[in-house]
Protein backbone atom coordinates (compact mmCIF):
# COMPACT_ATOMS: atom_id res chain seq x y z
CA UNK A 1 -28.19 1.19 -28.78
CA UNK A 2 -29.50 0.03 -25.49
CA UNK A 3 -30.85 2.94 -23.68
CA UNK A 4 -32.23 1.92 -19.59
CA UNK A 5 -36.14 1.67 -19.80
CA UNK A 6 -36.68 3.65 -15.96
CA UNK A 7 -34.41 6.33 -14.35
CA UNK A 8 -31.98 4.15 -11.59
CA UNK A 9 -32.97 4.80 -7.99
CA UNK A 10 -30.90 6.77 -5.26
CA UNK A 11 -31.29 3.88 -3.47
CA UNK A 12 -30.73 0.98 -6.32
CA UNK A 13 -27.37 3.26 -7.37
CA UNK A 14 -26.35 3.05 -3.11
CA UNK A 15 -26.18 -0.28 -3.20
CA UNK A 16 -24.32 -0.96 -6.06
CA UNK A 17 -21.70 1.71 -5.00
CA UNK A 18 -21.74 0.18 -1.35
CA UNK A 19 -18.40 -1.34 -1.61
CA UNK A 20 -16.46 1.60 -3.64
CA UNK A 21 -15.51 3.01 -0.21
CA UNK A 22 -13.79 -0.79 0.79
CA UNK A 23 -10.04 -0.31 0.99
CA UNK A 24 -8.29 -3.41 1.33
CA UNK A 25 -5.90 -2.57 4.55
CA UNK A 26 -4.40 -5.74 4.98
CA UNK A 27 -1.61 -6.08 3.00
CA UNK A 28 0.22 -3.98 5.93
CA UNK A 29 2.45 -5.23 8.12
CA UNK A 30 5.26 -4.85 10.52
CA UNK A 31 8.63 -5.19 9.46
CA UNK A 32 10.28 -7.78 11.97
CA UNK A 33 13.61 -5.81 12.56
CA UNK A 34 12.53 -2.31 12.94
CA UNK A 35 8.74 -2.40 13.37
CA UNK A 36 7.97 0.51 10.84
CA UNK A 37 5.07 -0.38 8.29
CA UNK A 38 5.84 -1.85 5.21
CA UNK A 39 3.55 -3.64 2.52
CA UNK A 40 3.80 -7.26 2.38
CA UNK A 41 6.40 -8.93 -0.17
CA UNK A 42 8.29 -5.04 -0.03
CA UNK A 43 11.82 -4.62 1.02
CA UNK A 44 11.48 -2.52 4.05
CA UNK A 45 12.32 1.14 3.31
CA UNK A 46 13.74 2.09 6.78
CA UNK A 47 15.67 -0.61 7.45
CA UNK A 48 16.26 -2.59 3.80
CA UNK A 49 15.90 -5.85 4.99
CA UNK A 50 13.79 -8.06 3.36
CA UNK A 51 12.95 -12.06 4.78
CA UNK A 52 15.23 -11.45 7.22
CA UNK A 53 18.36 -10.82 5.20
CA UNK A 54 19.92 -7.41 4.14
CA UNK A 55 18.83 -6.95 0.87
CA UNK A 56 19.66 -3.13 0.70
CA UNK A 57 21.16 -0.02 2.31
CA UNK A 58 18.64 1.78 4.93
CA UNK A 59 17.96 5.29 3.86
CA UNK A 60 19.68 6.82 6.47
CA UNK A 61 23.05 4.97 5.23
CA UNK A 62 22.32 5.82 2.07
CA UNK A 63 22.12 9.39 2.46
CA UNK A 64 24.96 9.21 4.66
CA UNK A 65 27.00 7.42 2.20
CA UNK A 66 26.08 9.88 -1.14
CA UNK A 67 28.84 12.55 -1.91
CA UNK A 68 28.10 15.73 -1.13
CA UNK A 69 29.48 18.50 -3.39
């Protein structure tokens, strides 16, 4: 079994760990009818439009549509 000939240095482990901390932010954007944030190729959530077409009831429709007992 390979076993590592010298203990790894704080410094030799920092680098390799440099870009753990990278979060890729830009598949955010703004949806065109509303502005809320949405991710990219999502159906927007507040408004439920997606390329520019209606795709889906808005949440607040939704909710406003759902029998109540």
């Amino acid at each position: 079994m390979a076993v590592p000939k010298k203990k790894t240095s704080h410094s030799v482990k920092g680098h390799r760990r440099s870009h753990h901390a990278i979060k890729f932010t830009a598949a955010i954007e703004y949806c065109p009818n509303c502005g809320t944030a949405k991710l990219r190729h999502h159906l927007c959530q507040a408004c439920g439009q997606y390329r520019g077409r209606q795709v889906a009831l808005a949440k607040v429709e939704f909710e406003a549509q759902a029998p109540t007992e």
